[in-house]
PDB file of N, CA and C in Angstrom:
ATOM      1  N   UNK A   1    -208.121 -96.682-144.178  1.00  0.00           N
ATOM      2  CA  UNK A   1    -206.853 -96.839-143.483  1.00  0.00           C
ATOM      3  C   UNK A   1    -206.331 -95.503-142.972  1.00  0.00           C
ATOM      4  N   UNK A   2    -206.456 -94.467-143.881  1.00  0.00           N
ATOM      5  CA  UNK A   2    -206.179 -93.177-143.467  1.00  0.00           C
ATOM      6  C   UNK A   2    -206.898 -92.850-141.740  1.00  0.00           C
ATOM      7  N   UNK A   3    -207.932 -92.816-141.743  1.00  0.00           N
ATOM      8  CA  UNK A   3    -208.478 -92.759-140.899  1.00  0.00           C
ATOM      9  C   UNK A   3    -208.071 -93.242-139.449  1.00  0.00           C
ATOM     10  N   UNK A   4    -207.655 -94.878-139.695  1.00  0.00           N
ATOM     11  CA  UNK A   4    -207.261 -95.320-138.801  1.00  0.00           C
ATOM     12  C   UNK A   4    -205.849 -94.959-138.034  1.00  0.00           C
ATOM     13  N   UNK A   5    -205.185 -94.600-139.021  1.00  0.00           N
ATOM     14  CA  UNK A   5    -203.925 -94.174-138.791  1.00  0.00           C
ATOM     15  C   UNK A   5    -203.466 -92.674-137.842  1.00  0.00           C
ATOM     16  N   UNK A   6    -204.443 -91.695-138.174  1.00  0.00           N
ATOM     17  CA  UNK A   6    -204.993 -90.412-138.032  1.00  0.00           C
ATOM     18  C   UNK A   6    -205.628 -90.689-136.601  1.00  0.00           C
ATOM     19  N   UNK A   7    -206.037 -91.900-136.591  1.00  0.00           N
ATOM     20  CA  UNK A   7    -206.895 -92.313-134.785  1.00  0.00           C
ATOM     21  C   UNK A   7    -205.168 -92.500-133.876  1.00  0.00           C
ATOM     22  N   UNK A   8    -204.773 -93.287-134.473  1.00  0.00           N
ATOM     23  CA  UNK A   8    -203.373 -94.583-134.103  1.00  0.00           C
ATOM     24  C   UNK A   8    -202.597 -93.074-133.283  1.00  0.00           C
ATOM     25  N   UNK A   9    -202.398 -92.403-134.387  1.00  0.00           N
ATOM     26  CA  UNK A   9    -201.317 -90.804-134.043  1.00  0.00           C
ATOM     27  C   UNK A   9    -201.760 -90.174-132.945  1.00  0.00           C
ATOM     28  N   UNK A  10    -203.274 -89.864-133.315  1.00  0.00           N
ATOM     29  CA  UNK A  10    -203.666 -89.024-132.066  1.00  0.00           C
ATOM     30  C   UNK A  10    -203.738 -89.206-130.644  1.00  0.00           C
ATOM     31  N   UNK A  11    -203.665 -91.199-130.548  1.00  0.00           N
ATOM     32  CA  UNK A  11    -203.535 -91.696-129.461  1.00  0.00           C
ATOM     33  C   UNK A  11    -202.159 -91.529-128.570  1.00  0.00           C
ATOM     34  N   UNK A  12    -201.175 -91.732-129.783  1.00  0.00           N
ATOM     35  CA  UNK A  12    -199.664 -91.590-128.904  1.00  0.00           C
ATOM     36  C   UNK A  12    -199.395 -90.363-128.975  1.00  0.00           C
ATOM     37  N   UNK A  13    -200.045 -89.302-129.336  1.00  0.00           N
ATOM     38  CA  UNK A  13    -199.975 -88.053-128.911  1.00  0.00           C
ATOM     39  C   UNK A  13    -200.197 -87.758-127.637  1.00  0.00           C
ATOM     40  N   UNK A  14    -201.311 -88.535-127.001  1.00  0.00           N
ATOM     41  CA  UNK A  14    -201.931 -88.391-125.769  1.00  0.00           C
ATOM     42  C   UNK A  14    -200.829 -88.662-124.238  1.00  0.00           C
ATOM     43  N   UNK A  15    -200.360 -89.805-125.010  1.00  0.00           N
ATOM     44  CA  UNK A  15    -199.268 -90.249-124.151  1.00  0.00           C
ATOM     45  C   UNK A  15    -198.001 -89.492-122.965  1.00  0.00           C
ATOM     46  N   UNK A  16    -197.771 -89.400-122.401  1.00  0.00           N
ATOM     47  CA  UNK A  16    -197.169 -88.146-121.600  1.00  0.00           C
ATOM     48  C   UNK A  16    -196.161 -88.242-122.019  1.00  0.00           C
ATOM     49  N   UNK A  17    -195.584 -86.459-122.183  1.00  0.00           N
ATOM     50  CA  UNK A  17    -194.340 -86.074-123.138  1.00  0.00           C
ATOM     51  C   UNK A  17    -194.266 -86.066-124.252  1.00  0.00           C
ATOM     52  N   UNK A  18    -195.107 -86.782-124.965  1.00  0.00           N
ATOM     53  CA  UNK A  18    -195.255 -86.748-126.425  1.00  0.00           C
ATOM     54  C   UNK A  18    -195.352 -85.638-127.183  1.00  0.00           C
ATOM     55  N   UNK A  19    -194.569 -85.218-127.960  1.00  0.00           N
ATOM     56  CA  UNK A  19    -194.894 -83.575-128.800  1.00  0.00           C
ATOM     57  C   UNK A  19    -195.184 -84.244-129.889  1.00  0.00           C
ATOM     58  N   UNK A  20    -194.566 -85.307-130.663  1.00  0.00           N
ATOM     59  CA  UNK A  20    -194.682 -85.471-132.551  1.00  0.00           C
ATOM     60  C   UNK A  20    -194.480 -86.958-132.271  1.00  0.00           C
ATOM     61  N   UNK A  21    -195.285 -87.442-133.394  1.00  0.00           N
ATOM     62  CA  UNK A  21    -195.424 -88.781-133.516  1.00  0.00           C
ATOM     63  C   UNK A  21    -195.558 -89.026-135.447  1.00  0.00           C
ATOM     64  N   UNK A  22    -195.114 -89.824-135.702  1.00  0.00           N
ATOM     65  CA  UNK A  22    -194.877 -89.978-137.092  1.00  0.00           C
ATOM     66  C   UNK A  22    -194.927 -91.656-137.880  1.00  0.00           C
ATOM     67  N   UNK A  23    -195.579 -91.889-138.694  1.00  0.00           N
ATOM     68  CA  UNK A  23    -195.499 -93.586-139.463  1.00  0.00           C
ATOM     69  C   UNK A  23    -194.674 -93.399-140.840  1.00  0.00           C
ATOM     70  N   UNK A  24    -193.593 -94.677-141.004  1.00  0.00           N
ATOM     71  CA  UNK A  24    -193.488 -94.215-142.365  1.00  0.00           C
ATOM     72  C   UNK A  24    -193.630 -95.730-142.744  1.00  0.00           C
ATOM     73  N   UNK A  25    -193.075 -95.917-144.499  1.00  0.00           N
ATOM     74  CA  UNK A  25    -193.367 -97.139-144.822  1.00  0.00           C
ATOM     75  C   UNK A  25    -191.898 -97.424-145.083  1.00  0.00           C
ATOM     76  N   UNK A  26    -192.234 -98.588-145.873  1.00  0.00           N
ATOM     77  CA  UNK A  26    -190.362 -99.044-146.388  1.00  0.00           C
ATOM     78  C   UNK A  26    -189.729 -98.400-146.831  1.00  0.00           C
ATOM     79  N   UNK A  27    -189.513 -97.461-147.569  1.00  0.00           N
ATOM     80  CA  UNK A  27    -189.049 -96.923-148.603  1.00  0.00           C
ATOM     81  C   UNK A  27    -188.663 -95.261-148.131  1.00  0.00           C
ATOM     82  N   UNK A  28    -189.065 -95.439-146.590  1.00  0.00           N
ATOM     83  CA  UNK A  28    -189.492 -93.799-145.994  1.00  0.00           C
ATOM     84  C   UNK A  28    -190.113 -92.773-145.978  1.00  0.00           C
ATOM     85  N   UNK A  29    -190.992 -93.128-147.212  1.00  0.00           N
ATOM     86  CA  UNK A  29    -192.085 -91.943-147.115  1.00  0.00           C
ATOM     87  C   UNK A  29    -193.149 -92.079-146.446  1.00  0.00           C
ATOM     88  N   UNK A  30    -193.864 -90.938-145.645  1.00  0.00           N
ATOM     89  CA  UNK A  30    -194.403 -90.265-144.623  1.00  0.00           C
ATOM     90  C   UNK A  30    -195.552 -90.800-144.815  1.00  0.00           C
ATOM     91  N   UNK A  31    -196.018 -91.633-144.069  1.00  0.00           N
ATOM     92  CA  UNK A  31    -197.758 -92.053-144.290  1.00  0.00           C
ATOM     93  C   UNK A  31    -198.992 -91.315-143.601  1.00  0.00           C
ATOM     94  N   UNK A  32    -197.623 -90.368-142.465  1.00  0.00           N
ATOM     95  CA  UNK A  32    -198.719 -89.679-141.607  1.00  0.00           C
ATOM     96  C   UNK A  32    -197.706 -89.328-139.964  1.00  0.00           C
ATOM     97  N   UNK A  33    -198.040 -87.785-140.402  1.00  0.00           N
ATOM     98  CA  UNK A  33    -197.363 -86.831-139.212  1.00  0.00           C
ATOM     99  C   UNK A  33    -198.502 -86.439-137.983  1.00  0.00           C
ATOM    100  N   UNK A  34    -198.191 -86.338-137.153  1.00  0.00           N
ATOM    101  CA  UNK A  34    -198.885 -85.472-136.214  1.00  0.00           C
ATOM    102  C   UNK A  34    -198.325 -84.651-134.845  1.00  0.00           C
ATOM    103  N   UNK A  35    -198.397 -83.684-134.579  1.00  0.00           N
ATOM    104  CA  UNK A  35    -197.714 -82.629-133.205  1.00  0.00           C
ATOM    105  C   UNK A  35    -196.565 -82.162-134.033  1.00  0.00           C
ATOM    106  N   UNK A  36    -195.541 -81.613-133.188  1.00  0.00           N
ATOM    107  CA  UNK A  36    -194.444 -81.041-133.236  1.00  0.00           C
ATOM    108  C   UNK A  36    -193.515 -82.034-133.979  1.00  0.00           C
ATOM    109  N   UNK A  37    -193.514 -82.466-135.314  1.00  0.00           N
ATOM    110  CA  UNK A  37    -192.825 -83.378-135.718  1.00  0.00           C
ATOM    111  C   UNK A  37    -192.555 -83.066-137.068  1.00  0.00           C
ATOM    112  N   UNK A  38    -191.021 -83.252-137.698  1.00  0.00           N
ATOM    113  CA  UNK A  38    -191.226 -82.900-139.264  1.00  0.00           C
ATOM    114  C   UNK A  38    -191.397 -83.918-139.769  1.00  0.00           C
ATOM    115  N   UNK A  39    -192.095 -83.567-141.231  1.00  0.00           N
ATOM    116  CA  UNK A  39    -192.764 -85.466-141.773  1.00  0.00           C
ATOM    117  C   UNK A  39    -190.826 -85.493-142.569  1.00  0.00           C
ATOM    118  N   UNK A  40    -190.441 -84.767-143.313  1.00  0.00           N
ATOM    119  CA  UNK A  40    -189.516 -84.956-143.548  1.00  0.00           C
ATOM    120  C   UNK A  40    -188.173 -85.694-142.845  1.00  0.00           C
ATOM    121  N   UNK A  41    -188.556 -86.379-141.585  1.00  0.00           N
ATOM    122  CA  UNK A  41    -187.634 -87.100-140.798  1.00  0.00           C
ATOM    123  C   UNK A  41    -188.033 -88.671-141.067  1.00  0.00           C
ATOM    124  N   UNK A  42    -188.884 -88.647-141.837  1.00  0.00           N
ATOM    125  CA  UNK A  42    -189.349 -90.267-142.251  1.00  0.00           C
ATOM    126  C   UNK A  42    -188.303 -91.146-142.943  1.00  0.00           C
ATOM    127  N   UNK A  43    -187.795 -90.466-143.676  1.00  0.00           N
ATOM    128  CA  UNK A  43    -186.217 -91.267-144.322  1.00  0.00           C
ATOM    129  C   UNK A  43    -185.398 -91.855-143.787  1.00  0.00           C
ATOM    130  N   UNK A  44    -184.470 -90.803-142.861  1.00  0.00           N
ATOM    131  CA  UNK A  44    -183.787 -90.917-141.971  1.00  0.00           C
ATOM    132  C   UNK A  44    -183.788 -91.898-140.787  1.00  0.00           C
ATOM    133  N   UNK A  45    -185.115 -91.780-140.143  1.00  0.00           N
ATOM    134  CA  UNK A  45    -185.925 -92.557-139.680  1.00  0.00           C
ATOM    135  C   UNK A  45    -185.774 -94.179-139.766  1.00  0.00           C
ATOM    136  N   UNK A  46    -186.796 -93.904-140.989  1.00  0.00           N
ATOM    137  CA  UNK A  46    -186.545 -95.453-141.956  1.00  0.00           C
ATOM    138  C   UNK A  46    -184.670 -96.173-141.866  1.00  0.00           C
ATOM    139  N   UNK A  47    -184.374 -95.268-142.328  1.00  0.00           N
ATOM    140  CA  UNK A  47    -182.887 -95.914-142.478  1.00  0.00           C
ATOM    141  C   UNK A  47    -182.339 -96.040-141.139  1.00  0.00           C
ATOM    142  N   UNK A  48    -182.236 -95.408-140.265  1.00  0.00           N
ATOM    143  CA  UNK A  48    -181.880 -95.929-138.792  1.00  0.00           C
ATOM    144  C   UNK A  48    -182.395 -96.750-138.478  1.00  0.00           C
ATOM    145  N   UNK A  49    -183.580 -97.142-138.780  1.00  0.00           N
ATOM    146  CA  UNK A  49    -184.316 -98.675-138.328  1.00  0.00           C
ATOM    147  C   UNK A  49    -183.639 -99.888-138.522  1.00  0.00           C
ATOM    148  N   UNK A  50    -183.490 -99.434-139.965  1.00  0.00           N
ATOM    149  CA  UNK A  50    -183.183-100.475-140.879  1.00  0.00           C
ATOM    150  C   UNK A  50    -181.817-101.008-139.976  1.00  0.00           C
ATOM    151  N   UNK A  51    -181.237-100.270-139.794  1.00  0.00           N
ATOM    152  CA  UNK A  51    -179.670-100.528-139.515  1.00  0.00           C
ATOM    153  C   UNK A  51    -179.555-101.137-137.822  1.00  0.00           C
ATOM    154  N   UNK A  52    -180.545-100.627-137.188  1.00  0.00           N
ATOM    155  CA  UNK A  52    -180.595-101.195-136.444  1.00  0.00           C
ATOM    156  C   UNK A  52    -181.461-102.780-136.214  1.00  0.00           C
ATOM    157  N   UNK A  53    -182.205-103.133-136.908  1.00  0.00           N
ATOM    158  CA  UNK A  53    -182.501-103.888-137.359  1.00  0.00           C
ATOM    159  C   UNK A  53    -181.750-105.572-137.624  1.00  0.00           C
ATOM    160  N   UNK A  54    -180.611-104.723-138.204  1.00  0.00           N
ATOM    161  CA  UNK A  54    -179.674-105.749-138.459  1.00  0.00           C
ATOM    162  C   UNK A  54    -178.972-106.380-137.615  1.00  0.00           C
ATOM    163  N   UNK A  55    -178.671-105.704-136.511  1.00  0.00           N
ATOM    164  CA  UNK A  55    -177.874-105.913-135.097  1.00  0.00           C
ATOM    165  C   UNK A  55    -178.438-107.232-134.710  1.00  0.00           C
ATOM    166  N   UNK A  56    -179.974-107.573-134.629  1.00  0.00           N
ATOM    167  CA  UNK A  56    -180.373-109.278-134.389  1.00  0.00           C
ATOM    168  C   UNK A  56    -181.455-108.880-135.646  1.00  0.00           C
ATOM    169  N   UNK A  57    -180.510-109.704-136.451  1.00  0.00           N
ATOM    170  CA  UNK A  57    -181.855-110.232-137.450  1.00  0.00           C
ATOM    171  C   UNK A  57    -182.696-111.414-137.165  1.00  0.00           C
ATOM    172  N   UNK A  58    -182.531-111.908-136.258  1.00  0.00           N
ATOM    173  CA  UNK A  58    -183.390-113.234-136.091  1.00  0.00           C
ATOM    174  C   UNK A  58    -184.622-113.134-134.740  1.00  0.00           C
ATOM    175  N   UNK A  59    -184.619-111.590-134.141  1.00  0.00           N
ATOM    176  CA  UNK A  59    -185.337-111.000-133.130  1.00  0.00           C
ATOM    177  C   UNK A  59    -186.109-111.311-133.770  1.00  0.00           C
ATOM    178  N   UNK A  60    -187.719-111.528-132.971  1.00  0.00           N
ATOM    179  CA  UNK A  60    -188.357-111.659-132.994  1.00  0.00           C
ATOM    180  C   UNK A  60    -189.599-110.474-132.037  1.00  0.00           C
ATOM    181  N   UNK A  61    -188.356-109.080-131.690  1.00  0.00           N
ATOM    182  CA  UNK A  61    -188.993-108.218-131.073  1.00  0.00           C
ATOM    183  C   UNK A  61    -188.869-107.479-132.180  1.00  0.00           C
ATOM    184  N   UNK A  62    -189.608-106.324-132.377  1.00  0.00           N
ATOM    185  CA  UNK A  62    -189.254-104.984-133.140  1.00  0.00           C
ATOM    186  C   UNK A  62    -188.040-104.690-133.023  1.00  0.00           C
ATOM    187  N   UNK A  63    -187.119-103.571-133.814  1.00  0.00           N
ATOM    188  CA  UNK A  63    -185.850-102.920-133.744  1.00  0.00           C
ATOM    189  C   UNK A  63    -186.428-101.494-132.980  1.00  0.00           C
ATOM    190  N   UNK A  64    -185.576-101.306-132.060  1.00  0.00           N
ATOM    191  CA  UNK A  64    -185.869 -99.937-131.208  1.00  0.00           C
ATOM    192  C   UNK A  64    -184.875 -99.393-130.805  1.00  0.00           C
ATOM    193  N   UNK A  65    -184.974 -97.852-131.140  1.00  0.00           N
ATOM    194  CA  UNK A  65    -183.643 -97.221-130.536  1.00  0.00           C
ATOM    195  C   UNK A  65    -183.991 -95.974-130.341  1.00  0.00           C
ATOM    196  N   UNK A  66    -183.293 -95.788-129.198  1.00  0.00           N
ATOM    197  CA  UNK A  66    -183.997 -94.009-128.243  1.00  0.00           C
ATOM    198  C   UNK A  66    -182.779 -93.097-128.517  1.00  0.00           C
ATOM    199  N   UNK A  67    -182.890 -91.840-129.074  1.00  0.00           N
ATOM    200  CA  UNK A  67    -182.059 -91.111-129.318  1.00  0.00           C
ATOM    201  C   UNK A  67    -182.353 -89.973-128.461  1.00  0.00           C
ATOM    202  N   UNK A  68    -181.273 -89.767-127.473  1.00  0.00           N
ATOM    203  CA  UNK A  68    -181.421 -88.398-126.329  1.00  0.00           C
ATOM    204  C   UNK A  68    -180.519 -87.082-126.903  1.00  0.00           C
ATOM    205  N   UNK A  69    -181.048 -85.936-126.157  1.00  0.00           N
ATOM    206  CA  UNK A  69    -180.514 -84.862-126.885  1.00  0.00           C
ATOM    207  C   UNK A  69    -181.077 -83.630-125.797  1.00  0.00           C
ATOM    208  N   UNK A  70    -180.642 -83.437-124.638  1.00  0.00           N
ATOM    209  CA  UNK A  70    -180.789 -82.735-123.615  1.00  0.00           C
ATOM    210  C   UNK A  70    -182.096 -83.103-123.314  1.00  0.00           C
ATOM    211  N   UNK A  71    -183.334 -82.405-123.177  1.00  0.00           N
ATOM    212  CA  UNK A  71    -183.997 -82.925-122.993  1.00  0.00           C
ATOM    213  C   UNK A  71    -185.215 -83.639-124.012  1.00  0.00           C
ATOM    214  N   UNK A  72    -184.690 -83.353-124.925  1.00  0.00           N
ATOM    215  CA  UNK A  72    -185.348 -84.153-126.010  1.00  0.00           C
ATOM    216  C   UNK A  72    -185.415 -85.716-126.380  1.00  0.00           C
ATOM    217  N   UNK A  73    -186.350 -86.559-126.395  1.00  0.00           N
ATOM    218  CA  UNK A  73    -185.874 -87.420-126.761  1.00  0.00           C
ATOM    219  C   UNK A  73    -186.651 -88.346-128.364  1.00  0.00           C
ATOM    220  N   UNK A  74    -186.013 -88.879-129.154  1.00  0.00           N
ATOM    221  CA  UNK A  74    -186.589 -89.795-130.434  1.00  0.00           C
ATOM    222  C   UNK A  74    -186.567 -90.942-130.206  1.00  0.00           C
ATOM    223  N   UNK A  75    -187.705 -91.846-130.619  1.00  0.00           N
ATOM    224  CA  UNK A  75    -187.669 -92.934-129.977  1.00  0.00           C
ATOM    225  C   UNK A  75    -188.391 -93.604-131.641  1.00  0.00           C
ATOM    226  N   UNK A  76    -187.403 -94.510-132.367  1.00  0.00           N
ATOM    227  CA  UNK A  76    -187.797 -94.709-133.328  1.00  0.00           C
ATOM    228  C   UNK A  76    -187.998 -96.403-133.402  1.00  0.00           C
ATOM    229  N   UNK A  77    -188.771 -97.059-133.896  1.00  0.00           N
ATOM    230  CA  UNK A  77    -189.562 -98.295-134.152  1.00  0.00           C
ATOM    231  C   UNK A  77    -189.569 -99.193-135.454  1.00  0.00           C
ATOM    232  N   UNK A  78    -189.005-100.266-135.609  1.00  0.00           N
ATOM    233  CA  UNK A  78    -189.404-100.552-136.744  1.00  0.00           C
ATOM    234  C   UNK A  78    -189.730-102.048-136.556  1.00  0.00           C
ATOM    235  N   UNK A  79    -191.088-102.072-137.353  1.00  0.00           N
ATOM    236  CA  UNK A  79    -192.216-103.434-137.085  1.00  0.00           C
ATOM    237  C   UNK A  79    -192.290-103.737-138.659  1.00  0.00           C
ATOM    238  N   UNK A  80    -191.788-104.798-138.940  1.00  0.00           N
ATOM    239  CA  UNK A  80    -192.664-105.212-140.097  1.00  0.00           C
ATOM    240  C   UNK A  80    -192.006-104.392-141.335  1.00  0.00           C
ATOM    241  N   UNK A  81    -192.574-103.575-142.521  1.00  0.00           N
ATOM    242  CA  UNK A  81    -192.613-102.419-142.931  1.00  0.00           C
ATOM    243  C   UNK A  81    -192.899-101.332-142.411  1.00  0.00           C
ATOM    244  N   UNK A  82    -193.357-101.253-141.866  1.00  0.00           N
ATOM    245  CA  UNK A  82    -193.414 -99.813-140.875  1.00  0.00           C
ATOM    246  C   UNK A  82    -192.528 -99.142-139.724  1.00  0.00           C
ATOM    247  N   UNK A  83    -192.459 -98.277-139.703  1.00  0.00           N
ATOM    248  CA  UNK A  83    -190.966 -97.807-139.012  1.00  0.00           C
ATOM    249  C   UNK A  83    -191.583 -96.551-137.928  1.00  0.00           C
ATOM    250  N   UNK A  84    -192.409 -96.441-136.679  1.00  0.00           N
ATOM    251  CA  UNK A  84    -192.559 -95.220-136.125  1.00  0.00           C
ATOM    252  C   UNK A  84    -191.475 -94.558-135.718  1.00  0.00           C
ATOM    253  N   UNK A  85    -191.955 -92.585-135.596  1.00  0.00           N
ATOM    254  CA  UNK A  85    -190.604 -92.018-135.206  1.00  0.00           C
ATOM    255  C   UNK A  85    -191.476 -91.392-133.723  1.00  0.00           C
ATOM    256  N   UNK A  86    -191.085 -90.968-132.545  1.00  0.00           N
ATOM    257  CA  UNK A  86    -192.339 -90.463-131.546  1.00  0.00           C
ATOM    258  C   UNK A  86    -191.116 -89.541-131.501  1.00  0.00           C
ATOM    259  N   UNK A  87    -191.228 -88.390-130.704  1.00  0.00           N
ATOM    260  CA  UNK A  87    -190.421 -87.452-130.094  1.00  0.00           C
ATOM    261  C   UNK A  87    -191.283 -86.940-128.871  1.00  0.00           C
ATOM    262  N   UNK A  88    -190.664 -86.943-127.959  1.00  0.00           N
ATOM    263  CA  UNK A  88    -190.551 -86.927-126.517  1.00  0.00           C
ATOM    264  C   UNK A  88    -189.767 -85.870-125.803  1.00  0.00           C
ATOM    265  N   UNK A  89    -190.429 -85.074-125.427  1.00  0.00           N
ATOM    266  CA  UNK A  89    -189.688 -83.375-124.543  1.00  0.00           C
ATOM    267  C   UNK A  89    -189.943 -83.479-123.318  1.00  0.00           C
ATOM    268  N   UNK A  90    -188.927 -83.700-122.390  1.00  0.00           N
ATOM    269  CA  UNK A  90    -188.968 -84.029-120.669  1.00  0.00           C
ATOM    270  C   UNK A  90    -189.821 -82.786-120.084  1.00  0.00           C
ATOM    271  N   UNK A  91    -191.068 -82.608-119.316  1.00  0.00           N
ATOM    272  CA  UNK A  91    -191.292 -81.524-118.759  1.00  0.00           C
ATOM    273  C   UNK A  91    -190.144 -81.390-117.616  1.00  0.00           C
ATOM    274  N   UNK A  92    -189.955 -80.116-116.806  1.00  0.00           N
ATOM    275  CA  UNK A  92    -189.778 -80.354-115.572  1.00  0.00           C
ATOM    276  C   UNK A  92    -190.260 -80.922-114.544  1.00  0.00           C
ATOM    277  N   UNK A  93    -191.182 -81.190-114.408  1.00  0.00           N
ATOM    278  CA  UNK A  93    -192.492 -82.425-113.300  1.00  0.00           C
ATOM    279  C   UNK A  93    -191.958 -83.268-113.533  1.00  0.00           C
ATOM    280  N   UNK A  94    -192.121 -84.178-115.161  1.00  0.00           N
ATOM    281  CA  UNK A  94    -191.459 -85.510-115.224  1.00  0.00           C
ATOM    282  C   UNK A  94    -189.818 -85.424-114.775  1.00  0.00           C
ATOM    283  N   UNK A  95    -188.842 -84.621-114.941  1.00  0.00           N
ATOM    284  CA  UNK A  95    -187.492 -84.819-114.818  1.00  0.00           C
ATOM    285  C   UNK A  95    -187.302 -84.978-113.042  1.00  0.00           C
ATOM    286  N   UNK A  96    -188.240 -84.386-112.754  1.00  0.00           N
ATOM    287  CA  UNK A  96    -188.025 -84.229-111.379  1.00  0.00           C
ATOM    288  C   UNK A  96    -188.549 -85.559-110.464  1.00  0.00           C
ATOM    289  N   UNK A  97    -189.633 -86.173-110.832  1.00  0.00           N
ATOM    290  CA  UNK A  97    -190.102 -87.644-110.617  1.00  0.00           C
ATOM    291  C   UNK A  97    -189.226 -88.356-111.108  1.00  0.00           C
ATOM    292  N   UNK A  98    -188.464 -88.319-112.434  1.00  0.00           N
ATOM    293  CA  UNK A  98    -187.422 -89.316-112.723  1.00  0.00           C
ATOM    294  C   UNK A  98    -186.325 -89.259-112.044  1.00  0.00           C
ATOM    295  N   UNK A  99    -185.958 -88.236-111.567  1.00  0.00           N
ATOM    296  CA  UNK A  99    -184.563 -88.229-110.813  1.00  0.00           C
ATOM    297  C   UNK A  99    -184.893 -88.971-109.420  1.00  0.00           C
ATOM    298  N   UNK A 100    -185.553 -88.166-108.790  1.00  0.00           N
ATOM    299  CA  UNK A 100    -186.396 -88.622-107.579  1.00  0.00           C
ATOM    300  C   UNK A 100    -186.581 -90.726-107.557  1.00  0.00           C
ATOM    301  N   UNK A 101    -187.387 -90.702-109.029  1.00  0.00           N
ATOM    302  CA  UNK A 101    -187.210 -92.332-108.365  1.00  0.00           C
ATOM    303  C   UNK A 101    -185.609 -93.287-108.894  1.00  0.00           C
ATOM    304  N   UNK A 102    -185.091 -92.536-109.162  1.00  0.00           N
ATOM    305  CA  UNK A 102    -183.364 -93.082-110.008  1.00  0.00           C
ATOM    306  C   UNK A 102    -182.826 -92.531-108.114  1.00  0.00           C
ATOM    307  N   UNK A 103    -182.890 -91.856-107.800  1.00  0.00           N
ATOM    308  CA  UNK A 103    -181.900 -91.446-106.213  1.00  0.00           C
ATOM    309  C   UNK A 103    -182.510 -92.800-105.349  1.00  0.00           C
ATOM    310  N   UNK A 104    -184.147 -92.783-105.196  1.00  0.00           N
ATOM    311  CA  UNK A 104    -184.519 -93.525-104.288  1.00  0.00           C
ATOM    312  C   UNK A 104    -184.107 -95.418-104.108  1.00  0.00           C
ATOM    313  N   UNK A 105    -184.037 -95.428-105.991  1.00  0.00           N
ATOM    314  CA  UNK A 105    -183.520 -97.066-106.575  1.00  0.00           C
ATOM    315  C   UNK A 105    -181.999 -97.068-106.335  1.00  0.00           C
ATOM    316  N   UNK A 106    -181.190 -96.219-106.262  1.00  0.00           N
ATOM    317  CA  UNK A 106    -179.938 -95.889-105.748  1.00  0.00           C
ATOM    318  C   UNK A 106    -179.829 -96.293-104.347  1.00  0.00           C
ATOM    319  N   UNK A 107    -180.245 -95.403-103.564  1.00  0.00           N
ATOM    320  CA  UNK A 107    -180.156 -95.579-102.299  1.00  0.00           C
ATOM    321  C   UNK A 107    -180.805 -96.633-101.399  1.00  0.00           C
ATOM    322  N   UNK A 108    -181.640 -97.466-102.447  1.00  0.00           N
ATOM    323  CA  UNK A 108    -182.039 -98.654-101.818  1.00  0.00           C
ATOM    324  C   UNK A 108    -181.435-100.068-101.736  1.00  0.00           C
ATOM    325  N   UNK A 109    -180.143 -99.929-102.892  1.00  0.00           N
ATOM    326  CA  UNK A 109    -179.006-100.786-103.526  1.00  0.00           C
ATOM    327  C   UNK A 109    -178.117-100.751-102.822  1.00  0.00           C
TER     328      UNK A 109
END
């Protein structure tokens, strides 16, 4: 399982913008860190899930919630027992394509 998990990370590492990607379990401890990420945010993590979670308990989607912070962003997950944390750093290329297609969806309205 280790293994697999260690594959799982390295994949959403790949992902564009991705600096740190992180799994935890119920209880919040760290099953597995990878990039620019502290494992010590697995708690915290966990418990924001949780809470968000509650907002529709009868979803039948995951609980998800994106936390922005200039250009930083956390984008935390919770499936099941498992709770991912990803963190996400805007390059300038991407900010500049995002603005670019937010003006163009603007001005087409």
């Amino acid at each position: 399982m280790e293994q697999q998990l260690e594959k799982v990370l390295s994949e959403i590492l790949t992902q564009q913008d991705t600096v740190g990607a992180l799994v935890a379990n119920r209880q919040g401890l760290c099953l597995g860190a990878k990039g620019n990420i502290n494992p010590n945010v697995s708690g915290i993590g966990m418990a924001i899930s949780e809470q968000v979670a509650k907002l529709e308990p009868n979803s039948t989607l995951p609980a998800t919630v994106c936390l922005y912070s200039g250009n930083k962003r956390c984008v935390i997950q919770k499936d099941g027992d498992i709770t991912g944390i990803i963190y996400k750093q805007t390059t300038p290329a991407t900010a500049t394509t995002a603005a670019s297609a937010a003006a163009s969806t603007s001005a087409s309205n």
